[in-house]
Protein backbone atom coordinates (compact mmCIF):
# COMPACT_ATOMS: atom_id res chain seq x y z
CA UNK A 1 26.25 -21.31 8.27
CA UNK A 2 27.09 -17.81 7.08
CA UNK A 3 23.97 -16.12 5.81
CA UNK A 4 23.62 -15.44 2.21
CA UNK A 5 20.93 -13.01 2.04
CA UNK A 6 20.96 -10.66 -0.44
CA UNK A 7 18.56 -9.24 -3.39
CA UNK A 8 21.05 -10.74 -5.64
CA UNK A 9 20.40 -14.54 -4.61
CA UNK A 10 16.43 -14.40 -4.30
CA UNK A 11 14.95 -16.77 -6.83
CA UNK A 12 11.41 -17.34 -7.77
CA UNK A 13 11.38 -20.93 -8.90
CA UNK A 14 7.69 -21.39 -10.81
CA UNK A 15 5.56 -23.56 -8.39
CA UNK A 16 2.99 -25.71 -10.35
CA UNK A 17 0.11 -23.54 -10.99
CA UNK A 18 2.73 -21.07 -12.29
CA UNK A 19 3.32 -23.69 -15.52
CA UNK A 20 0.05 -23.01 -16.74
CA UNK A 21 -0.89 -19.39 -15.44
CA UNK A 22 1.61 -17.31 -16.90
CA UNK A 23 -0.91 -13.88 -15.46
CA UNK A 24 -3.03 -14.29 -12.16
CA UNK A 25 -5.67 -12.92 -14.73
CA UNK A 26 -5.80 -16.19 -16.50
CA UNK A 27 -6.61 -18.08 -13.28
CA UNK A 28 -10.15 -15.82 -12.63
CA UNK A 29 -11.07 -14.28 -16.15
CA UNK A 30 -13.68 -16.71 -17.15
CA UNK A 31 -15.71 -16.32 -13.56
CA UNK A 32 -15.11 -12.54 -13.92
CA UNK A 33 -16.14 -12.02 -17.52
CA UNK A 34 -19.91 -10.18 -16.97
CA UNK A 35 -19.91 -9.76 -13.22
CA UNK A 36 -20.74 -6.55 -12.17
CA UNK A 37 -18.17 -5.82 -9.10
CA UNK A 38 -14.96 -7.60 -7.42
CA UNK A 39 -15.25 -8.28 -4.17
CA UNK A 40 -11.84 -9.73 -2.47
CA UNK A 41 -12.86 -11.31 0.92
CA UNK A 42 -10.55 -11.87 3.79
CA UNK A 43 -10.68 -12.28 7.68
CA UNK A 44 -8.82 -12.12 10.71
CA UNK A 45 -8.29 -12.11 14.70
CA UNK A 46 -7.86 -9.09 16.14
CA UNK A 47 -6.59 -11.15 19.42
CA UNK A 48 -2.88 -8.90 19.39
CA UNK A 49 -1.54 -6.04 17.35
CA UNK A 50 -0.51 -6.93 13.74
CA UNK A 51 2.32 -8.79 13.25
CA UNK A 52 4.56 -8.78 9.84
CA UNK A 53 2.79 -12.12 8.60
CA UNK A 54 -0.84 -10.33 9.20
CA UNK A 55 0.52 -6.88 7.39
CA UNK A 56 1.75 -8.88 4.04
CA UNK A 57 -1.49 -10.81 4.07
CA UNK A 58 -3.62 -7.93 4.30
CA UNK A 59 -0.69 -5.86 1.57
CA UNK A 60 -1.86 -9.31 -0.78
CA UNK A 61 -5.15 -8.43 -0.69
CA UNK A 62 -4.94 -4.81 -1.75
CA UNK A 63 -2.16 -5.49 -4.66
CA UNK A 64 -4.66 -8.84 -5.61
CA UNK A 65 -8.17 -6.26 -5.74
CA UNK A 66 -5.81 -3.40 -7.80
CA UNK A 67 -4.61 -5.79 -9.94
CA UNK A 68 -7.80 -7.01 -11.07
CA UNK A 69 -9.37 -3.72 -10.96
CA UNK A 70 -6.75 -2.46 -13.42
CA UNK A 71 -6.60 -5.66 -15.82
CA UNK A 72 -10.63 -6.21 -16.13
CA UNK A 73 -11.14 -1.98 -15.80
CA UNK A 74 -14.19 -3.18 -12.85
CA UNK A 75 -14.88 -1.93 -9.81
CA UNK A 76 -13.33 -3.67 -6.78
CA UNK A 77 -13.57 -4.01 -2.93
CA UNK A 78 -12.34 -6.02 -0.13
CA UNK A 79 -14.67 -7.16 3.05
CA UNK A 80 -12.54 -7.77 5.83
CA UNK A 81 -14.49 -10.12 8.03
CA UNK A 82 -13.24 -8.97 11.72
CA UNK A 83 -13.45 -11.52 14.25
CA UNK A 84 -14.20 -9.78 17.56
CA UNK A 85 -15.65 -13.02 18.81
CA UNK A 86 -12.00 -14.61 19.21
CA UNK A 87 -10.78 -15.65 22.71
CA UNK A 88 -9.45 -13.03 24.67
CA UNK A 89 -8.95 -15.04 27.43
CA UNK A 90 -9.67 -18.92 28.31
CA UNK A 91 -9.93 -20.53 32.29
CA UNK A 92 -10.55 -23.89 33.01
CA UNK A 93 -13.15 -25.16 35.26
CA UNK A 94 -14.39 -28.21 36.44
CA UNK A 95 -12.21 -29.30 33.69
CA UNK A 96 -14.10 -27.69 31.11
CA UNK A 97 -12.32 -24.83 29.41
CA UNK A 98 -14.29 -21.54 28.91
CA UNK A 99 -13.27 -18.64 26.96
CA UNK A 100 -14.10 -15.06 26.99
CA UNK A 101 -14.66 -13.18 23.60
CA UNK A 102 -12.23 -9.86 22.38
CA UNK A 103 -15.27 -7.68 22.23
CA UNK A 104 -16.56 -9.02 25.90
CA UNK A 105 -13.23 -8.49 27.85
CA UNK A 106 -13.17 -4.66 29.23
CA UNK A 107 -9.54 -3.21 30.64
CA UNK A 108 -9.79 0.56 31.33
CA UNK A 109 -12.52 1.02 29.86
CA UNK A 110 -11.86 -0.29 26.75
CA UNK A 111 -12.69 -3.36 25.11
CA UNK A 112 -9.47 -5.80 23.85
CA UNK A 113 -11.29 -5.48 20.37
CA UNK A 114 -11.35 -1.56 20.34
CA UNK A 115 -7.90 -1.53 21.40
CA UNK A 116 -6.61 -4.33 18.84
CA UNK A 117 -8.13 -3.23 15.52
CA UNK A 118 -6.43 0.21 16.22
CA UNK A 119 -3.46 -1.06 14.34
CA UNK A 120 -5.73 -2.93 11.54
CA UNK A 121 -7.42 0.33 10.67
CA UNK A 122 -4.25 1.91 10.53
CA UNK A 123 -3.02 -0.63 8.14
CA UNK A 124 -6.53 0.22 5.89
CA UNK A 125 -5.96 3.82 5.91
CA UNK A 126 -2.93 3.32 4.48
CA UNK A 127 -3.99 1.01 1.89
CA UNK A 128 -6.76 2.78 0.92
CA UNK A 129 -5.28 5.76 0.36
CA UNK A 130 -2.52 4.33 -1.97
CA UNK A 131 -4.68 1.61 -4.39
CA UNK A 132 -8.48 3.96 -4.01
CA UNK A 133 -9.95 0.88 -3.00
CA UNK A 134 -12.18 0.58 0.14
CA UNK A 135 -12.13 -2.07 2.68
CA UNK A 136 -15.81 -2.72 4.12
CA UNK A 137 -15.17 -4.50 8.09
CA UNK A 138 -17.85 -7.19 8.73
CA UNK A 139 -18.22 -7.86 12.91
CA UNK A 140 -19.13 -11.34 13.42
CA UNK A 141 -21.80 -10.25 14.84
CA UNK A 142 -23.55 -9.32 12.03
CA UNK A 143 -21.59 -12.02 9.79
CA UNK A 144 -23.82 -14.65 11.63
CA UNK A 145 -27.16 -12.48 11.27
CA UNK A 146 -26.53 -13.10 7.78
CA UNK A 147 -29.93 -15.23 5.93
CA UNK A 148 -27.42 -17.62 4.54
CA UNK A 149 -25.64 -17.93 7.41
CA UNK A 150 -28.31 -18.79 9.87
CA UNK A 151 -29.70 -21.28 7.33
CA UNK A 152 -26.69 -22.75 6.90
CA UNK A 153 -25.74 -23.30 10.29
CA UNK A 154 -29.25 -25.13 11.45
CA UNK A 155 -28.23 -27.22 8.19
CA UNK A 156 -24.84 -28.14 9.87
CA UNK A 157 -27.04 -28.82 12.84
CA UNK A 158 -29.24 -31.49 11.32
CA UNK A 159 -26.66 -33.58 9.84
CA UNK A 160 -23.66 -33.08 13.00
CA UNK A 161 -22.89 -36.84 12.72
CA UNK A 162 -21.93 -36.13 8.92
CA UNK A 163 -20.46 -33.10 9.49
CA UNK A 164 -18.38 -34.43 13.14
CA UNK A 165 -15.42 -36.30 10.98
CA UNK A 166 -15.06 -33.04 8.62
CA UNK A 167 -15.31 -30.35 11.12
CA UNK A 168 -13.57 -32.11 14.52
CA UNK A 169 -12.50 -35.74 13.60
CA UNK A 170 -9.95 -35.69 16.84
CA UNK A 171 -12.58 -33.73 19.30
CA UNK A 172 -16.01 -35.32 17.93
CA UNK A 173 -18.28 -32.74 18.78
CA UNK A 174 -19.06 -29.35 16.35
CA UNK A 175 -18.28 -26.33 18.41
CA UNK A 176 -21.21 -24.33 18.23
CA UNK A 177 -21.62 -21.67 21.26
CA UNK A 178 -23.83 -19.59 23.24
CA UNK A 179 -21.98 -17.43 25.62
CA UNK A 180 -23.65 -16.85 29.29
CA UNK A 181 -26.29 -13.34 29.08
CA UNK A 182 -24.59 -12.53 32.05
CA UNK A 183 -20.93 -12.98 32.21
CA UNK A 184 -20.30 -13.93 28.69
CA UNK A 185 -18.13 -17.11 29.72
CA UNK A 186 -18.75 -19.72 26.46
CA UNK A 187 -18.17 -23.30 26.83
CA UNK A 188 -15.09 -23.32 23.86
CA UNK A 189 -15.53 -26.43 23.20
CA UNK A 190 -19.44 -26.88 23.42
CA UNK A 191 -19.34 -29.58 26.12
CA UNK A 192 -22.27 -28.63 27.61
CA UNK A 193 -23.85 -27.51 24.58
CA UNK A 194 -27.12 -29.47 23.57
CA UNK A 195 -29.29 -28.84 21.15
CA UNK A 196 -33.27 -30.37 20.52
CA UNK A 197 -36.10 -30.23 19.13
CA UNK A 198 -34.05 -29.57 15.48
CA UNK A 199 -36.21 -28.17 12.94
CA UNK A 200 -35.11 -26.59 9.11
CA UNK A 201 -35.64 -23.14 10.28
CA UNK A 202 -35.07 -23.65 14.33
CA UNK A 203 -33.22 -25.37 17.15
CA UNK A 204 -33.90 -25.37 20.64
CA UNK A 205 -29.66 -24.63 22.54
CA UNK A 206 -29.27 -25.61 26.36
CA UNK A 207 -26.76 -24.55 27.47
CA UNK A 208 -24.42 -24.40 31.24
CA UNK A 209 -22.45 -21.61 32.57
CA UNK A 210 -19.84 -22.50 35.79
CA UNK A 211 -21.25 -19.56 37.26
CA UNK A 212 -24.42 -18.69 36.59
CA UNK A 213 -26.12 -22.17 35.78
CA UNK A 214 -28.05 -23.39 32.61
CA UNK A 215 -29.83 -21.21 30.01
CA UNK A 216 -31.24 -22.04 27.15
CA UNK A 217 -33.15 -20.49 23.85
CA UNK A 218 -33.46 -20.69 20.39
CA UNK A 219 -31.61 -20.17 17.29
CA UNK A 220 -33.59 -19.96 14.45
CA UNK A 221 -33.93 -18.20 10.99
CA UNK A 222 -35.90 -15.36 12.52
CA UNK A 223 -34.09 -13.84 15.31
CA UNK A 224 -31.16 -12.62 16.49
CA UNK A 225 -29.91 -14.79 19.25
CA UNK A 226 -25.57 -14.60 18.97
CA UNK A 227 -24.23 -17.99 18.27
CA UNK A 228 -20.38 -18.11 18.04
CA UNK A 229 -18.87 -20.59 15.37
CA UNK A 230 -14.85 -21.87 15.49
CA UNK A 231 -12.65 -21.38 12.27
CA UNK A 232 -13.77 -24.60 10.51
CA UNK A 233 -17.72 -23.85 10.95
CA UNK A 234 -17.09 -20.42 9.83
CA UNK A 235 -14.84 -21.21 6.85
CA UNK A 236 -17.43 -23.67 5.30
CA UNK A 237 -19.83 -20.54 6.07
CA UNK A 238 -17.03 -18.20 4.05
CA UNK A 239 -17.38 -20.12 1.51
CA UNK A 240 -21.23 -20.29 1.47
CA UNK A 241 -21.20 -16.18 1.33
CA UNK A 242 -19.27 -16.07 -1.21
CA UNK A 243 -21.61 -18.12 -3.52
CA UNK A 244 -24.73 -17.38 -2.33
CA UNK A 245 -23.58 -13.15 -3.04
CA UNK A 246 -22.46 -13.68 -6.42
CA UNK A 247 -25.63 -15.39 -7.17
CA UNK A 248 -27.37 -12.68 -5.90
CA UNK A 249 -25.53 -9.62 -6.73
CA UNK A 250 -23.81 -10.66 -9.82
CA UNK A 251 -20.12 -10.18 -8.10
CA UNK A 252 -17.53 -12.25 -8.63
CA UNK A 253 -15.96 -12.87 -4.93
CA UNK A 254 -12.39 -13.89 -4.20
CA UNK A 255 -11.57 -15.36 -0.79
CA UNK A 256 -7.58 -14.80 0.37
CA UNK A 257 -6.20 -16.44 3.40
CA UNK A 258 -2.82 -16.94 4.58
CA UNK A 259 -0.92 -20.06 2.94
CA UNK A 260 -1.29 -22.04 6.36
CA UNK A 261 -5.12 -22.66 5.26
CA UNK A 262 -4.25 -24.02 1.96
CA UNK A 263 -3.34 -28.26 1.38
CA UNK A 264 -5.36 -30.47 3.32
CA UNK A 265 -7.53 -28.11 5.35
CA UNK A 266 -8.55 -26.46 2.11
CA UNK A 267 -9.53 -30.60 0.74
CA UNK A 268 -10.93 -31.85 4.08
CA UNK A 269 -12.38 -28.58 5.34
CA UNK A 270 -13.52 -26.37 2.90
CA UNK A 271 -14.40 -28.92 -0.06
CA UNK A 272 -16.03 -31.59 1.62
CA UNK A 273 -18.09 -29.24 3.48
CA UNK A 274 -19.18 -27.44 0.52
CA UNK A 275 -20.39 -30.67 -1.21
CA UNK A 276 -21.86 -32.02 2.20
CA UNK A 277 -24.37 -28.62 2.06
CA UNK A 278 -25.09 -29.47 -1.38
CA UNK A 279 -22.87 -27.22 -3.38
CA UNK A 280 -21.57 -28.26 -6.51
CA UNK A 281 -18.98 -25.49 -7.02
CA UNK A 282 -16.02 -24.12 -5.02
CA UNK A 283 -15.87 -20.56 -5.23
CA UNK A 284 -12.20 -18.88 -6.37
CA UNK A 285 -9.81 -18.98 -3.76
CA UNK A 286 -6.03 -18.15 -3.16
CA UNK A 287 -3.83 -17.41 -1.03
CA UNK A 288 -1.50 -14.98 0.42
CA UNK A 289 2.57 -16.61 0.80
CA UNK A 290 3.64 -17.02 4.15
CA UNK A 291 6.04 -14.99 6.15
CA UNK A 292 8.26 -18.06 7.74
CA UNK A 293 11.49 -18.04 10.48
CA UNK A 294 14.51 -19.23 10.54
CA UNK A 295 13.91 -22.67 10.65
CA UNK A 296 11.50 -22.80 7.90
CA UNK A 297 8.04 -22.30 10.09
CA UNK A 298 5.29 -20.22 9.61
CA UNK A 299 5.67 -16.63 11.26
CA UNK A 300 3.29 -17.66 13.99
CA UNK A 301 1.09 -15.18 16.00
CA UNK A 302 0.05 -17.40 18.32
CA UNK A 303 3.64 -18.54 19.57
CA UNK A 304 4.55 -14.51 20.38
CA UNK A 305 1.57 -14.51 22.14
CA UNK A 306 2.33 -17.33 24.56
CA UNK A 307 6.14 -17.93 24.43
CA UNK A 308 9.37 -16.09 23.94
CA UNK A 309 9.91 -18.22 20.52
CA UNK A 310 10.50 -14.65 18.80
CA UNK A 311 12.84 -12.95 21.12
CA UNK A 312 15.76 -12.67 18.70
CA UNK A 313 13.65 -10.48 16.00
CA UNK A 314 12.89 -6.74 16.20
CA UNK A 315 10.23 -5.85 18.18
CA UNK A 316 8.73 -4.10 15.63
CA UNK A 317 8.13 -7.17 13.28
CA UNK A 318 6.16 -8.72 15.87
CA UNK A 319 4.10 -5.56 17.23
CA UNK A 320 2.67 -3.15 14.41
CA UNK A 321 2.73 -0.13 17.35
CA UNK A 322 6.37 -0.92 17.68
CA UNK A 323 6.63 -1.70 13.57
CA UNK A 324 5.15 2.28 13.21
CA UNK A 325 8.11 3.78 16.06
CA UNK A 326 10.60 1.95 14.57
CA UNK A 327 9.87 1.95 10.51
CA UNK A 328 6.89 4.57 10.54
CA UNK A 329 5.12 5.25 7.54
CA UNK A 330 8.34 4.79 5.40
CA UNK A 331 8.53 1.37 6.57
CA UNK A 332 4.45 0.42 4.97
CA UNK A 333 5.65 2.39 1.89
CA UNK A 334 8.51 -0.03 1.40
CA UNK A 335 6.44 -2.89 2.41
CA UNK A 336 3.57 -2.17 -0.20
CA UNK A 337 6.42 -1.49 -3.12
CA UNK A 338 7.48 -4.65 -2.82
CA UNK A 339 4.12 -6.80 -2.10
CA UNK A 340 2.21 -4.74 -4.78
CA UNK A 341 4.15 -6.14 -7.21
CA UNK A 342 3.34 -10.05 -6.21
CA UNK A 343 -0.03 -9.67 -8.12
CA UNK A 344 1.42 -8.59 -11.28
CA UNK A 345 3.97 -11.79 -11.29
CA UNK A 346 2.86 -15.49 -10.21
CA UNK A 347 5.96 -16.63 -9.59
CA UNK A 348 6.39 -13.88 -6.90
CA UNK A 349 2.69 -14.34 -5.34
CA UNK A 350 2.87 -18.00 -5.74
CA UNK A 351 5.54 -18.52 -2.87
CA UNK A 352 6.62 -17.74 0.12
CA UNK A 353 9.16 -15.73 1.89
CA UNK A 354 11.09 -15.58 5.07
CA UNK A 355 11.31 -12.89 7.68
CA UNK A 356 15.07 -12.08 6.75
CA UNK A 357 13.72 -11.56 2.97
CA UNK A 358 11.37 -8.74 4.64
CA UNK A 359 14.20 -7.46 6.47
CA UNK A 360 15.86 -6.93 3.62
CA UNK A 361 13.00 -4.83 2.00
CA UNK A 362 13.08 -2.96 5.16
CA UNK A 363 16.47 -2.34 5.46
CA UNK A 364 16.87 -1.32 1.84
C-alpha cells in the first residue's frame, strides 16, 4: 500500500471524553478552583537513552503544566519521579532470576544511571527554558523514604493475600525487594523474600542472596532501610502521593503517564488498589498519546533494547544522543511546536499518533 502521509490527510476524530470536554480546563477546574499550586507528576526509567515515545511524553507534560498555568493564572511544576532503581541487568541462578539496579551497575566509572539521565536532563533544560516551568527529579530513593510511602507499603504488607490478585494475579507473590548490602543482586521477583513478625509500623524482611547468603532486617516507619517496589506497587503508591500532598499542601496534583497505562491497568491496578487502602477518591489522571509503528503497536523501548524490531527507523528516533546529531536543537524546537499545542485542543491530546506522523513534523 502506497503511503498517504501528509499534513493534509491527518484527522482528529473526537474520542469520547472529547464529546463532553470541549477545553482540557473543563476536565480539572473544579479540583483546581482554591488550590494553591499545580503540580504535574510523571515518572520514568532511565534504563536507555530517550527514545521519541519518552520525548513526546515528557513534551505532554510541559504543554499540560503551561496550559494550566496560563488558563487558571497559578503557579505550576512538574516532579519527575526518576527511577534509578530499574534493572540494569538481570542473571539467572539456581533458577531464580536476580537483577541489578541502574544506579548499582558501575562501567568506567560511571554509574548506568549517571550516564542515562544525561539525555533526560537535556530534554528538561530545554523545556524549562521555553514554558519557565521547573521540573523537580525525585530518586526512588528518597520516593520510598517518603512518611506515606513507608506507611503505605507495611499496609500492602498486612493484607498481601488481598492485595496478590490486584498486584500479580499470574505470579502470586507481591514483589517487594531488598537488594544484597554487599553486591546489590535483588531477588526480582521476591522468591526468597519473607517477611514476619508484621506489625502497623514494622516488618521483620529475610531475605537470600546466591552469593553472599541470607540477610535480614527491618522495614519500618522509622528508618531508612531501601526497599525496592515493581511498577504496580509503586503506581498504587503514585497515586497515594498524590492525595496525601494535596491534602497537605493544598496543591492540586496531576499524574501523566504514557497511554499504555491507561484501560484495564488503570481499573484493575490503580483503582482497586486505591479503594483496597481505604481511599475513596482517585486523584486526576491523564495521559500522554502514544507514539505507535507501522503496524499499529506502541513505540516500544523495551523491544530496541533487546531485538532489532526497529532497524528500519532512523537511528535518531530511537537514541536521543543520535536524535541531537541528527535533528539538534532544531529538531526539539519542532517537536515542542507541535506537542505544545495538544493541551490547548482535546481532540489533538486525546489520541495518538504514529512515528511517520512525527516524521513528518521533523521533516517539515
Amino acid at each position: 500500500m502506497e503511503s498517504v502521509a501528509t499534513f493534509s490527510n491527518v484527522f482528529y476524530p473526537p474520542m469520547g471524553i472529547v464529546h463532553i470536554a470541549h477545553k482540557l480546563s473543563d476536565l480539572f477546574k473544579d479540583r483546581i478552583k482554591g488550590k494553591d499550586k499545580i503540580v504535574v507528576r510523571t515518572s520514568s526509567q532511565p534504563n536507555s537513552n530517550p527514545h521519541l515515545g519518552t520525548v513526546t511524553t515528557i513534551m505532554t507534560c510541559f504543554s499540560v503544566a503551561e496550559y494550566l498555568r496560563n488558563k487558571f493564572d497559578a503557579e505550576a511544576e512538574i516532579i519527575f519521579d526518576v527511577l534509578e532503581n530499574s534493572p540494569a541487568e538481570t542473571v539467572e541462578i539456581e533458577g531464580v532470576e536476580y537483577q541489578i539496579s541502574l544506579n548499582d551497575k558501575i562501567e568506567n566509572g560511571l554509574s548506568k544511571y549517571a550516564e542515562y539521565i544525561k539525555g533526560f536532563d537535556t530534554i528538561f533544560s530545554f523545556l524549562e527554558e521555553k514554558t519557565g516551568i521547573k521540573l523537580i527529579k525525585r530518586e526512588y530513593s528518597e520516593f520510598q523514604e517518603n512518611k506515606h510511602i513507608r506507611k503505605s507499603i507495611l499496609r500492602m504488607i498486612n493484607k498481601s493475600n488481598e492485595f496478590i490478585p490486584i498486584l500479580a494475579p499470574s505470579k502470586d507473590k507481591m514483589h517487594l525487594r531488598f537488594p544484597c548490602p554487599i553486591c546489590r543482586l535483588t531477588d526480582k521477583y521476591a522468591i526468597n523474600t519473607t517477611f514476619t513478625a508484621i506489625q502497623e509500623d514494622s516488618a521483620k524482611f529475610r531475605c537470600k542472596c546466591p552469593k553472599h547468603g541470607v540477610f535480614s532486617g527491618l522495614f519500618s516507619l522509622d528508618n531508612l532501610e531501601f526497599i525496592d517496589a515493581n511498577t504496580p506497587i509503586r503506581d498504587i503508591l503514585q497515586g497515594i502521593m498524590s492525595i496525601e500532598n494535596d491534602r497537605e499542601y493544598n496543591t492540586f496534583s496531576l499524574m501523566i503517564d504514557g497511554n499504555d497505562w491507561s484501560g484495564v491497568w488503570t481499573l484493575h491496578v490503580f483503582c482497586r488498589g486505591l479503594l483496597l487502602m481505604g481511599y475513596n477518591e482517585i486523584p486526576s489522571r491523564m495521559f500522554a498519546p502514544l507514539i505507535l509503528d507501522w503496524s499499529g503497536a506502541k513505540f516500544s523501548k523495551s523491544l530496541y533494547l533487546k531485538s532489532d524490531a526497529y532497524k528500519y527507523l532512523p537511528q535518531g528516533f530511537i537514541d536521543f544522543s543520535k536524535f541531537m546529531e541528527v535533528y539538534g536543537t532544531a529538531g526539539l524546537e519542532k517537536l515542542w511546536e507541535e506537542i505544545q499545542t495538544w493541551a490547548y485542543d482535546t481532540k489533538k491530546i486525546f489520541r495518538n499518533y504514529s512515528i511517520e506522523y512525527l516524521n513528518l513534523i521533523l521533516q517539515s
